[in-house]
Each structure stands twice: as C-alpha cells, then as structure tokens.
Protein backbone atom coordinates (compact mmCIF):
# COMPACT_ATOMS: atom_id res chain seq x y z
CA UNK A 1 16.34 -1.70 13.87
CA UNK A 2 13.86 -3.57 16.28
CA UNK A 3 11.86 -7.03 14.82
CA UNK A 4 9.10 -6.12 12.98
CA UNK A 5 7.34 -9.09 14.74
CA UNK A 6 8.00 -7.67 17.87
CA UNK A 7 7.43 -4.21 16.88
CA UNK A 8 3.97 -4.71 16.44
CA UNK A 9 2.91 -6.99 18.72
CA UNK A 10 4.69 -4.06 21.19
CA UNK A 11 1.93 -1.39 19.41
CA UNK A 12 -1.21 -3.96 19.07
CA UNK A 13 -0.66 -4.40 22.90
CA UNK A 14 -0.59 -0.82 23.63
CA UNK A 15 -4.06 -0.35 21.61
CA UNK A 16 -5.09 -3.15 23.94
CA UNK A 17 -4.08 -1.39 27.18
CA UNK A 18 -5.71 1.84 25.92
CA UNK A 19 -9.06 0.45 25.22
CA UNK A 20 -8.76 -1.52 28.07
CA UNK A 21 -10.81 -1.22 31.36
CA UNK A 22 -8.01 0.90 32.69
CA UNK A 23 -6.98 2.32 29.34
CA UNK A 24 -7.44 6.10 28.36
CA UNK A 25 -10.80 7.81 28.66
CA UNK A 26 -11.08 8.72 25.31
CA UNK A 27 -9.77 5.81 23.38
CA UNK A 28 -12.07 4.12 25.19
CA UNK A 29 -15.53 5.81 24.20
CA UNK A 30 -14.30 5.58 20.07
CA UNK A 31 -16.97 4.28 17.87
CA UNK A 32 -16.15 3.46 14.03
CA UNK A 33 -18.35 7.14 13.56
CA UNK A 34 -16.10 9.25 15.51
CA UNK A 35 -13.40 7.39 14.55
CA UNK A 36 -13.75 7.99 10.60
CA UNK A 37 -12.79 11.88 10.51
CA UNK A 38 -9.16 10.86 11.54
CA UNK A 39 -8.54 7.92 9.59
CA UNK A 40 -9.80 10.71 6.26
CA UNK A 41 -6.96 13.20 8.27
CA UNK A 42 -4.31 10.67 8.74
CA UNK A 43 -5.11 9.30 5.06
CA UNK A 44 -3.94 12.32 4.20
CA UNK A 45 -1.53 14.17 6.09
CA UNK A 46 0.58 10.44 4.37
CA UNK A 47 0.06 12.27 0.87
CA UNK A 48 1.20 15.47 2.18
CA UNK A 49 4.47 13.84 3.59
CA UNK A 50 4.44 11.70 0.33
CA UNK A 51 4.71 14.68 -1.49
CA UNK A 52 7.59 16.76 0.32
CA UNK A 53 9.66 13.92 -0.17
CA UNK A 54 10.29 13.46 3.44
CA UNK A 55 11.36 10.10 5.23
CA UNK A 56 11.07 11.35 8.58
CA UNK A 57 7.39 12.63 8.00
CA UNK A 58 6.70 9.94 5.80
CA UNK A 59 7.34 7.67 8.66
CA UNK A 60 5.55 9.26 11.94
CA UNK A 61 2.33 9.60 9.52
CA UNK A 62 2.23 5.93 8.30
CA UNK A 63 2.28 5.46 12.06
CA UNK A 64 -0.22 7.59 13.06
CA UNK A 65 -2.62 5.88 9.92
CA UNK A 66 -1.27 1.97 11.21
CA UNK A 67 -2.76 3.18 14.77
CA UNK A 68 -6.37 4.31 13.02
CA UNK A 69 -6.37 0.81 11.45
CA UNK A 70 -5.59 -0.97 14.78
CA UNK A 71 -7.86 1.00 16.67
CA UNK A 72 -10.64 -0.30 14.24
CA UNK A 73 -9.58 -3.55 14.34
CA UNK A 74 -9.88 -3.73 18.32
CA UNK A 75 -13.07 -2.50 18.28
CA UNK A 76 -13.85 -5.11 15.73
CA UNK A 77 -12.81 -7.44 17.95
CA UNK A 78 -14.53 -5.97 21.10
CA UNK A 79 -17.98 -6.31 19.08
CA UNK A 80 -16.68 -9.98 18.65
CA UNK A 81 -16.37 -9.47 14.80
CA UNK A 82 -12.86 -9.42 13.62
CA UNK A 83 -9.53 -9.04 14.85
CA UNK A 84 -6.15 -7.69 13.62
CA UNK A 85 -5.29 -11.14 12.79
CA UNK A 86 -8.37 -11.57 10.49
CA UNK A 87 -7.59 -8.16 9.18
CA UNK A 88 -3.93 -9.77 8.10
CA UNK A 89 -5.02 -12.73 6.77
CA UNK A 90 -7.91 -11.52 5.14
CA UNK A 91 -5.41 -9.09 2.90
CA UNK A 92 -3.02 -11.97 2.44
CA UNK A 93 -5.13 -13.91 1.15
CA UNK A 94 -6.50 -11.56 -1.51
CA UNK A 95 -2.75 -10.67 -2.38
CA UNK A 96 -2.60 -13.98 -3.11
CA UNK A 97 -5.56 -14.62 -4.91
CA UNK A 98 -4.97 -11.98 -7.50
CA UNK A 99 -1.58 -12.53 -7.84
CA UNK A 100 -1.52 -16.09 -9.64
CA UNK A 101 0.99 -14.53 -12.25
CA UNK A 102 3.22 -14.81 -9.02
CA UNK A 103 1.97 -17.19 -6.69
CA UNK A 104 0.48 -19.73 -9.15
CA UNK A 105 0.91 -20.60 -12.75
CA UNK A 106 -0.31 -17.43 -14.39
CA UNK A 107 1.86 -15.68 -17.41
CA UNK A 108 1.86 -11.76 -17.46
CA UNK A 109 5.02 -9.37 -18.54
CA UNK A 110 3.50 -5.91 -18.42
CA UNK A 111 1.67 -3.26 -15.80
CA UNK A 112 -1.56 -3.43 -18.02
CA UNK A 113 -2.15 -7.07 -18.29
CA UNK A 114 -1.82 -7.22 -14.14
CA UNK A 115 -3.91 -4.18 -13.97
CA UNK A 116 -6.67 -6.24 -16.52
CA UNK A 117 -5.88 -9.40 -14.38
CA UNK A 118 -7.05 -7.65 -11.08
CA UNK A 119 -9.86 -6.13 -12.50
CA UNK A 120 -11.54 -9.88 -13.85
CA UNK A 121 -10.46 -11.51 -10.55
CA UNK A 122 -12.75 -8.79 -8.99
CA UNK A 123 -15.33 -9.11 -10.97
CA UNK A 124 -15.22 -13.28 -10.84
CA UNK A 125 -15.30 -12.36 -6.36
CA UNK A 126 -18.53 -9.70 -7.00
CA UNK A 127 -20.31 -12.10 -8.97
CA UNK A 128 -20.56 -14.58 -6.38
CA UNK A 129 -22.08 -11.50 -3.70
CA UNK A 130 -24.95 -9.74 -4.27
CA UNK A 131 -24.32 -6.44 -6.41
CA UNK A 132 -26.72 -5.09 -8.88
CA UNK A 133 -24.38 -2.75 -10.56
CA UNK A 134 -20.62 -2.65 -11.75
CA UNK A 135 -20.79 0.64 -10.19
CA UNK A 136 -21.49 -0.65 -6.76
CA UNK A 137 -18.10 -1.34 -5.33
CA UNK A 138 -17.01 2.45 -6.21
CA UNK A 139 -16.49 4.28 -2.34
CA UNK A 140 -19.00 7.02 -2.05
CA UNK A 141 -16.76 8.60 0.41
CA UNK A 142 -13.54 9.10 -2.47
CA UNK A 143 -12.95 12.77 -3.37
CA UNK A 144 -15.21 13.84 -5.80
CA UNK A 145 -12.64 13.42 -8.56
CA UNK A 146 -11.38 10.09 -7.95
CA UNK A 147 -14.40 9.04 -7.44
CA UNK A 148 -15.50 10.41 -10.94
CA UNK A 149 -12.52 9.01 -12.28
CA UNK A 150 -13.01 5.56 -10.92
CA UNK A 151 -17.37 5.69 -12.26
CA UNK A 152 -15.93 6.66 -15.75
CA UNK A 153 -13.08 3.63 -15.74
CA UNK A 154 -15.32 0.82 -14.67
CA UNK A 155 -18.24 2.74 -17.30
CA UNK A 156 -15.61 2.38 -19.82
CA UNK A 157 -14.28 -0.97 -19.44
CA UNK A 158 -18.23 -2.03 -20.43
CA UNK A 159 -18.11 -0.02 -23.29
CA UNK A 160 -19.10 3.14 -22.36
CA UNK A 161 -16.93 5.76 -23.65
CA UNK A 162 -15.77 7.67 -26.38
CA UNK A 163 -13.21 6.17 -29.38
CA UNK A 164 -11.21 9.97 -29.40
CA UNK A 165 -10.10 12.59 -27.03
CA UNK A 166 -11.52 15.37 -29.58
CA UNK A 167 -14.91 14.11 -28.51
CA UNK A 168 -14.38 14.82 -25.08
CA UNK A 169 -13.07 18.51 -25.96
CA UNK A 170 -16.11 19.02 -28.10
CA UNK A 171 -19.16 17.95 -25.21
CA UNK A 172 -16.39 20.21 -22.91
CA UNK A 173 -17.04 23.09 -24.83
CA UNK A 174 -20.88 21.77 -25.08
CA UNK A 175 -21.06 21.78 -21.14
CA UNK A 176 -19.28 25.17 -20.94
CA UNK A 177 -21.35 26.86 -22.78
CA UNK A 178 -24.70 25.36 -20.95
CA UNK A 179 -23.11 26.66 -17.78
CA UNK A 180 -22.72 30.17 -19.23
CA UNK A 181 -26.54 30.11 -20.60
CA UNK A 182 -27.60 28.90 -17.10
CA UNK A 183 -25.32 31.43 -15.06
CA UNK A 184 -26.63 34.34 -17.56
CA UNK A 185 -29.77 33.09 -17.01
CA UNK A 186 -29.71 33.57 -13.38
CA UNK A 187 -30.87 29.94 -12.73
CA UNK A 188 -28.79 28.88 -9.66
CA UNK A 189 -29.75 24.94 -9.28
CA UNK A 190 -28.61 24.65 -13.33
CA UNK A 191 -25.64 26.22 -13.06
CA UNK A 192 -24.90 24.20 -9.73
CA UNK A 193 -25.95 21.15 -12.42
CA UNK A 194 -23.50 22.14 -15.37
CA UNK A 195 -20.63 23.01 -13.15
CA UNK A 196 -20.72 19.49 -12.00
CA UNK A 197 -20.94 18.34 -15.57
CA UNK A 198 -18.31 20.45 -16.76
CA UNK A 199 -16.00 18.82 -13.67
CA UNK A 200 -16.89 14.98 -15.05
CA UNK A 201 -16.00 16.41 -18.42
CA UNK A 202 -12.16 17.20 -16.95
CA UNK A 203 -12.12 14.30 -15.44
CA UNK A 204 -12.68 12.35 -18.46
CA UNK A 205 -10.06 14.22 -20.07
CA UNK A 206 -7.71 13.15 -17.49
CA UNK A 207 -8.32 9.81 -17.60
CA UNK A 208 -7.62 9.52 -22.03
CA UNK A 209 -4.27 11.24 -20.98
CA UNK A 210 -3.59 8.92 -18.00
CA UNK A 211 -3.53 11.76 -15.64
CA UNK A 212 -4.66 11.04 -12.02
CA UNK A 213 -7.29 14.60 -11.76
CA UNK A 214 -7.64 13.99 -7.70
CA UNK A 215 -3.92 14.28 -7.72
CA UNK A 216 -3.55 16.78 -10.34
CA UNK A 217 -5.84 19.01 -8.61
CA UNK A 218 -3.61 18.29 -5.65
CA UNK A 219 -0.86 19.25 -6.77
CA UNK A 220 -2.17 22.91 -8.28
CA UNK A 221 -3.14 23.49 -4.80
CA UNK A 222 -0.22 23.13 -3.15
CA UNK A 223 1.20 25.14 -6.67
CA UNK A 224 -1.09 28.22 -5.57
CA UNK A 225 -0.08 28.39 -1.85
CA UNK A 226 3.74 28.53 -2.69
CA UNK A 227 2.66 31.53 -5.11
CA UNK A 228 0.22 32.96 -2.76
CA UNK A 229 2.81 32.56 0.40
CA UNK A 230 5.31 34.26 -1.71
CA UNK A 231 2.97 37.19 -2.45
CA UNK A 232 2.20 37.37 1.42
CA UNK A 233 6.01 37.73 1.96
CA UNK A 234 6.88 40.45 -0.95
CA UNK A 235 3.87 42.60 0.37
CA UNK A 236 5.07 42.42 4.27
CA UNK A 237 8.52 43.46 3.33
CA UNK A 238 6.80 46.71 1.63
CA UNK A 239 5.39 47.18 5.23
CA UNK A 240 1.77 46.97 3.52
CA UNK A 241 -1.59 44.38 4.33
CA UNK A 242 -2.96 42.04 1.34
CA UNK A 243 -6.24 43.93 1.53
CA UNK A 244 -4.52 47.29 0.74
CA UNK A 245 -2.25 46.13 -1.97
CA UNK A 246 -3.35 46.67 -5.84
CA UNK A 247 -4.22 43.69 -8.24
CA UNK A 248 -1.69 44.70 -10.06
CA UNK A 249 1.11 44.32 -7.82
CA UNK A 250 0.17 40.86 -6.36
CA UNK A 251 0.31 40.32 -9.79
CA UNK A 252 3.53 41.56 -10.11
CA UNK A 253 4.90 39.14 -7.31
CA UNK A 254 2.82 35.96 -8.57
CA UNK A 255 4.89 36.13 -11.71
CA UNK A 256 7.83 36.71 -9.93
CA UNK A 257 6.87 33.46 -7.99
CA UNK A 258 6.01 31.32 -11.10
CA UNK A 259 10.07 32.14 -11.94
CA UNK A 260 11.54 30.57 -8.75
C-alpha cells in the first residue's frame, strides 16, 4: 500500500496538470456550475456502492467524489480564494473544535450527548455570523426528504413539535383526507399542496421512530427494481412483452419475488 502522503500529493498534482495551460480541454473550461451535477452523481453513485456492500466499488467511487472535491478546490485556488490546503485545515480545525470531549477537557459517554454537543457548538459559530433564522444553515439543494427531515429536527429542538407519535398519525389522516377532498374536487394546485403536506407528515413520522425517510425511501426503491427485474425475467422466459402480460400475472411473479 503506497503513502497516503504521497498518494495524494501524486492526485492533487495531476488535477494541477489537467487544469493547467497544457492540461485537458475540458477540465479546463469547469466552472463550480457545470461542475455541481457530478459532484450530486458521484455523491451518489458512493451510496449505491455503500449499499451493495462492495469494497471494490466502494473504493473507485470515493475516488471519483475525492477528484470532484479537488477539482473545486483548484479552481478555488485559481480565483485566488482557497486551496486544498485551506480546505484541510479548515475541516481540521472544526473536528477539533467540536470535539473538546476528545481533544480538550470535555466529559461525554453516549452518541446523544455528542450529537447535543455538536449541535450548541454550531449554534455558539452561527451566532457570531449573520443568520436570521435557525433554519438558515439547512441546504436547499438536500433531497426533499432529508431536507424535511433536517427543517423538522432543528424546528423541534426549539420547541416545535408534538409530545406523542399518535398526534402525528391523527394530522396524517387529517392531511389525507384534505388531499382526497382536493383531488375529488378536481383542484390541481391543492392537491399538488396536500400531497406535499401529506409527505412532511411521513417524514415526521420517521423522525419519532428514528428512521432516516431519504434513506428509507431509498431503500424501497432499490426493493421495487429487484421485484420489478424479476417480473421482467419470469415474463421473457414465457416468450411474452410486459405490455401484453395480465395484471394478474405480474402479480403472480411480484409475490413470487417478495419470497426470494
């Protein structure tokens, strides 16, 4: 195994040489715009390796996201901002900082108390910048279900929330049936409205139980497309298209799929 050290000076030099004067044509016209579709694609073709379980994959794509960090850190440093060196430093020192339980005098045993930790040593750096809102800090570009998840977590930390789970089920069944009124209604732009409220709702649900929805969700998906792909096979061995095969026997094979 090579020296980390050396490892990476080896890759930050070939970023250099490719945005260089002579470098490649393309790495060379990169702005942080173009650039951000493929740091969201790398970010997660990591979770897809994360979740087959497989160290090969696992490594080449927590390459391929290193290289979208580097390549924003050169052009940091060609706009005479940053450079990969501030980036590192910059992260250490924040490690450090809201670590004191481990780097200083601090006293903490569990998960939660580190968790509660972080969040006040946060909210002692925000206070000192200007934000007009707890919420403010929240990406805008998260998935719409983390991102709901992380608005209801800092909401609730304030306060905000309800004391029982059975509260949530009961404005769930509240925003369900406002959606139904709306979509029997035939009033589009409400029904677009409760959808998204009946979403938040789930979302809240998953947070009482501890349940991460963006990864939930996730995880379903990649649940359907086994069961779909498995469909697609049993209906080519009978020599037959999807779009000629009954309901009733895809339905036949997705239960046969929910088995394996």
């Amino acid at each position: 195994m090579s020296d980390p050290a050396n490892a990476f000076q080896k890759l930050t030099e070939i970023v250099d040489t490719l945005m260089g004067e002579n470098g490649c044509p393309w790495d060379r016209v990169q702005t942080r715009e173009t650039l951000k579709p493929y740091l969201v694609e790398e970010s997660y073709e990591v979770l897809e390796a994360l979740d087959e379980n497989h160290p090969e994959k696992i490594k080449e794509e927590l390459g391929d996201l290193l290289y979208q960090i580097l390549f924003h850190a050169k052009i940091g440093e060609q706009k005479q901002e940053f450079n990969i060196n501030d980036v590192i430093c910059s992260i250490s020192e924040k490690m450090v900082r809201r670590h004191p339980h481990v780097f200083g005098d601090g006293d903490i045993d569990t998960p939660d108390q580190v968790v509660n930790q972080w969040e006040e040593i946060k909210k002692e750096e925000k206070n000192n910048q200007d934000q007009k809102s707890i919420l403010d800090n929240i990406p805008k570009h998260l998935p719409g279900l983390a991102r709901a998840q992380k608005l209801q977590k800092k909401a609730a930390k304030q306060g905000f929330d309800w004391e029982h789970i059975e509260e949530v089920f009961v404005k769930l069944d509240e925003e369900i049936a406002e959606f139904k009124q709306a979509f029997q209604d035939g009033n589009e732009e409400e029904a677009h409205s409760e959808l998204g409220d009946i979403l938040f709702v789930l979302v809240n649900l998953a947070r009482f139980k501890k349940i991460d929805a963006e990864e939930a969700l996730r995880s379903t998906n990649n649940k359907f497309i086994k069961r779909f792909q498995h469909i697609e096979r049993a209906v080519a061995k009978q020599g037959k298209e999807l779009k000629d095969t009954p309901l009733e026997e895809m339905e036949r094979y997705w239960q046969e799929a929910k088995k394996l």
